[in-house]
N, C-alpha and C. Protein backbone atom coordinates (compact mmCIF):
# COMPACT_ATOMS: atom_id res chain seq x y z
N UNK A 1 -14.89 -12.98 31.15
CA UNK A 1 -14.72 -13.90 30.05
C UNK A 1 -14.64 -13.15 28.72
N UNK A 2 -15.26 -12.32 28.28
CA UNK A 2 -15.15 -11.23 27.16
C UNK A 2 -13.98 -10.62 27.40
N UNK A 3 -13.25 -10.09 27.94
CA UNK A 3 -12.41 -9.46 28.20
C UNK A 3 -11.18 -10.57 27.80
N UNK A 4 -11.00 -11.47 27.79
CA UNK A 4 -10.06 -12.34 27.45
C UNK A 4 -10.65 -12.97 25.81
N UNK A 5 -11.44 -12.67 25.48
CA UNK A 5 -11.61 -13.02 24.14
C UNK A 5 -11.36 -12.19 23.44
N UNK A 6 -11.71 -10.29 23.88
CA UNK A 6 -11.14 -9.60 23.45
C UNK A 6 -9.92 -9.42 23.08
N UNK A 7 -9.05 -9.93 24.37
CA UNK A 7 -7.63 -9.87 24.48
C UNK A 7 -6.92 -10.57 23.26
N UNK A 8 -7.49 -12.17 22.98
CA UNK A 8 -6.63 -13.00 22.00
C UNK A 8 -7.05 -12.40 21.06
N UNK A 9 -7.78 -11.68 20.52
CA UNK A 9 -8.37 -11.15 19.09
C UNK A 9 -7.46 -10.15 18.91
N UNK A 10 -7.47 -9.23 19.99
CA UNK A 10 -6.40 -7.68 19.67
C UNK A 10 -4.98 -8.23 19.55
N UNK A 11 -4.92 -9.05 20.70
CA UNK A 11 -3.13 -10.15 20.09
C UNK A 11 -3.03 -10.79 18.50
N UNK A 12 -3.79 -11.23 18.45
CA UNK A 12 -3.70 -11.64 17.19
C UNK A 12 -4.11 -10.70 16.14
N UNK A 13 -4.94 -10.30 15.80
CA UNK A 13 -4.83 -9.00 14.81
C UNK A 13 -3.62 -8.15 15.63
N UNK A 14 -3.05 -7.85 16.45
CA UNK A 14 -1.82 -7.02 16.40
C UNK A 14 -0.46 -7.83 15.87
N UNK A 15 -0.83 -9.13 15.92
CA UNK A 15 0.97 -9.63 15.36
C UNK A 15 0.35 -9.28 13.99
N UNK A 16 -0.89 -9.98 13.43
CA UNK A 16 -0.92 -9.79 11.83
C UNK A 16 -0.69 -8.47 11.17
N UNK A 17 -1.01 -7.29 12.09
CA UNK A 17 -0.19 -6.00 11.75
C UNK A 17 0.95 -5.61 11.50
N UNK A 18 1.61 -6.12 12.62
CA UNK A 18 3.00 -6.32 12.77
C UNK A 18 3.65 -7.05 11.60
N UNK A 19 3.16 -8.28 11.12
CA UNK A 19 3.72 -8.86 10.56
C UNK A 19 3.71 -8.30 8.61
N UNK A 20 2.29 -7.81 8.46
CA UNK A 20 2.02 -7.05 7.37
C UNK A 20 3.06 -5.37 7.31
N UNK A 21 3.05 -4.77 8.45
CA UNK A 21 3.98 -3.64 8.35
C UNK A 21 5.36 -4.08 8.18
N UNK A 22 5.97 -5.25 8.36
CA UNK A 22 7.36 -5.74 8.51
C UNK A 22 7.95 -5.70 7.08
N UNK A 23 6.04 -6.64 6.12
CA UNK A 23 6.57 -6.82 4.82
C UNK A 23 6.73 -5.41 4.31
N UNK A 24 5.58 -4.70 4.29
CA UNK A 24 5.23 -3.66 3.79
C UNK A 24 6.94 -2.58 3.78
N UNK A 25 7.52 -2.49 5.13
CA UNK A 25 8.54 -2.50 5.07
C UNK A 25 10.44 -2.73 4.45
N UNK A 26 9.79 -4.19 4.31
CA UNK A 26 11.12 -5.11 3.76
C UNK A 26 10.43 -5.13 2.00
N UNK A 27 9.29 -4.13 1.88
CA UNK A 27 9.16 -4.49 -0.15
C UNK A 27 10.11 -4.04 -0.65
N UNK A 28 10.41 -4.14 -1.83
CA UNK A 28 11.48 -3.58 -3.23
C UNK A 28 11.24 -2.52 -3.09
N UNK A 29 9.81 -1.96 -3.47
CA UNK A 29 9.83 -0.39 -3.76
C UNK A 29 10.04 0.11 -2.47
N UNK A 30 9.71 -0.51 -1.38
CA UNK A 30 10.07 0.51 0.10
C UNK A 30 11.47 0.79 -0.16
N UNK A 31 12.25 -0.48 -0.51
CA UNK A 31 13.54 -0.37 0.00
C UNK A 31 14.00 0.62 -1.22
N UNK A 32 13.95 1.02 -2.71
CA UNK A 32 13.96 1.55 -3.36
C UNK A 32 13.65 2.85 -2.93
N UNK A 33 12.64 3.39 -2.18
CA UNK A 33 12.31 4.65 -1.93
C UNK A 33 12.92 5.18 -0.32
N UNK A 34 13.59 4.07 0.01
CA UNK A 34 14.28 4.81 1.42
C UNK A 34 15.50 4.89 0.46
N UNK A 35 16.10 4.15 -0.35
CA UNK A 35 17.32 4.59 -1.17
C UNK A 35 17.65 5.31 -1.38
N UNK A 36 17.04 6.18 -2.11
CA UNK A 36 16.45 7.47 -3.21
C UNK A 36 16.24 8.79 -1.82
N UNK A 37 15.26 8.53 -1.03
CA UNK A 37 14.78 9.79 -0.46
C UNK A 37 15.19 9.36 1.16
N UNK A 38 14.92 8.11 1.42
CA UNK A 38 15.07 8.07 3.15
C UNK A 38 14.15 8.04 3.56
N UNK A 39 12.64 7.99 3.21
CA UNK A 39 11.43 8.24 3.95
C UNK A 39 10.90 6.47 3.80
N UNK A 40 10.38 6.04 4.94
CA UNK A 40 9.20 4.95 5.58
C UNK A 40 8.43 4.75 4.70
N UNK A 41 8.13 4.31 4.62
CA UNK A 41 6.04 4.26 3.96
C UNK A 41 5.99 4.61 5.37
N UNK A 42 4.58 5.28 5.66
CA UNK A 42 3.48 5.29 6.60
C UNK A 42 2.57 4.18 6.68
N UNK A 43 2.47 3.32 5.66
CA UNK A 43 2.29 2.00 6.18
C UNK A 43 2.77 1.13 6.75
N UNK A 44 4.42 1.09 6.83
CA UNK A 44 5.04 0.13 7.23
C UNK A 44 5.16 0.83 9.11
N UNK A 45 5.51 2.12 9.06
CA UNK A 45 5.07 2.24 10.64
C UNK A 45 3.51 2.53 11.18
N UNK A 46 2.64 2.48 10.38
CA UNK A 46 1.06 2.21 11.08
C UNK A 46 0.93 1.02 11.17
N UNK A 47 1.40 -0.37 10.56
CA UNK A 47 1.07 -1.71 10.60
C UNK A 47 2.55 -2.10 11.96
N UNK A 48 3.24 -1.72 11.48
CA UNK A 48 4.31 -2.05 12.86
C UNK A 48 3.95 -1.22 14.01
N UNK A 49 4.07 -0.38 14.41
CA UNK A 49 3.35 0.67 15.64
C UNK A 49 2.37 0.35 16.32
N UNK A 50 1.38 -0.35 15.27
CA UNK A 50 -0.42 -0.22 15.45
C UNK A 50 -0.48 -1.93 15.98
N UNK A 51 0.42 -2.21 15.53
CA UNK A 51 0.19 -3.96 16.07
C UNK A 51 0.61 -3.76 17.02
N UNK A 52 1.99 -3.48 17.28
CA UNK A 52 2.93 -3.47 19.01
C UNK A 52 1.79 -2.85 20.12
N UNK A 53 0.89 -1.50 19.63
CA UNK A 53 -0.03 -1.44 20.48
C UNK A 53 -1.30 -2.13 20.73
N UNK A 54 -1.50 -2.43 19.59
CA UNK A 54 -2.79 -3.83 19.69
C UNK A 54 -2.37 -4.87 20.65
N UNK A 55 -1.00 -5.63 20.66
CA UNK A 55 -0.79 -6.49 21.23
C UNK A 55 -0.55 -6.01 22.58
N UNK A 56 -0.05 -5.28 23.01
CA UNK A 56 -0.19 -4.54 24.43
C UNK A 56 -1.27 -4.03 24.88
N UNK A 57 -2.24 -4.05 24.65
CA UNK A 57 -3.79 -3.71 24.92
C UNK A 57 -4.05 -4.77 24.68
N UNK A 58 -4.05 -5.87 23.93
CA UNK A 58 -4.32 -7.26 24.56
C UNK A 58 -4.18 -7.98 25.14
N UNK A 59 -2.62 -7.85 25.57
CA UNK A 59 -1.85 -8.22 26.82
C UNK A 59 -2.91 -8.15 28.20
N UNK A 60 -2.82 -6.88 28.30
CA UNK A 60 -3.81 -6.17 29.33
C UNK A 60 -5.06 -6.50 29.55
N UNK A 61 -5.56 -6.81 28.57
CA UNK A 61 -7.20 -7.37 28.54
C UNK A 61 -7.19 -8.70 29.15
N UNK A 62 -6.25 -9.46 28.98
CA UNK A 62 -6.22 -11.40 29.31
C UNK A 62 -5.88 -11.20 30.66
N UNK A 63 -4.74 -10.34 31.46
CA UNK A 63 -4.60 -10.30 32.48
C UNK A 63 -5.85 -10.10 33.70
């Protein structure tokens, strides 16, 4: 039973990652500074990356 409560918690804090790296991603100044230089934030792939694996380790936990 823990193990599935775990699970919806890491699912859900992993989309809200996901969904925070997406913005973090799609901001003005991101898009301004991939313009200019071409480089990511490291936030926008630790909040996108870090969710896709949160949610796959929560996947796993409910099963």
């Amino acid at each position: 039973m823990n193990n599935k409560i775990i699970g919806i918690i890491l699912i859900a804090a992993g989309v809200a990652f996901a969904i925070w790296g997406y913005n973090v991603y799609d901001s003005a100044s991101s898009q301004v500074t991939r313009a200019i230089n071409g480089d990511t934030p490291i936030e926008a792939w630790l909040g996108m990356v870090g969710g896709a694996i949160a949610v796959l380790i929560g996947l796993t936990k409910i099963k």
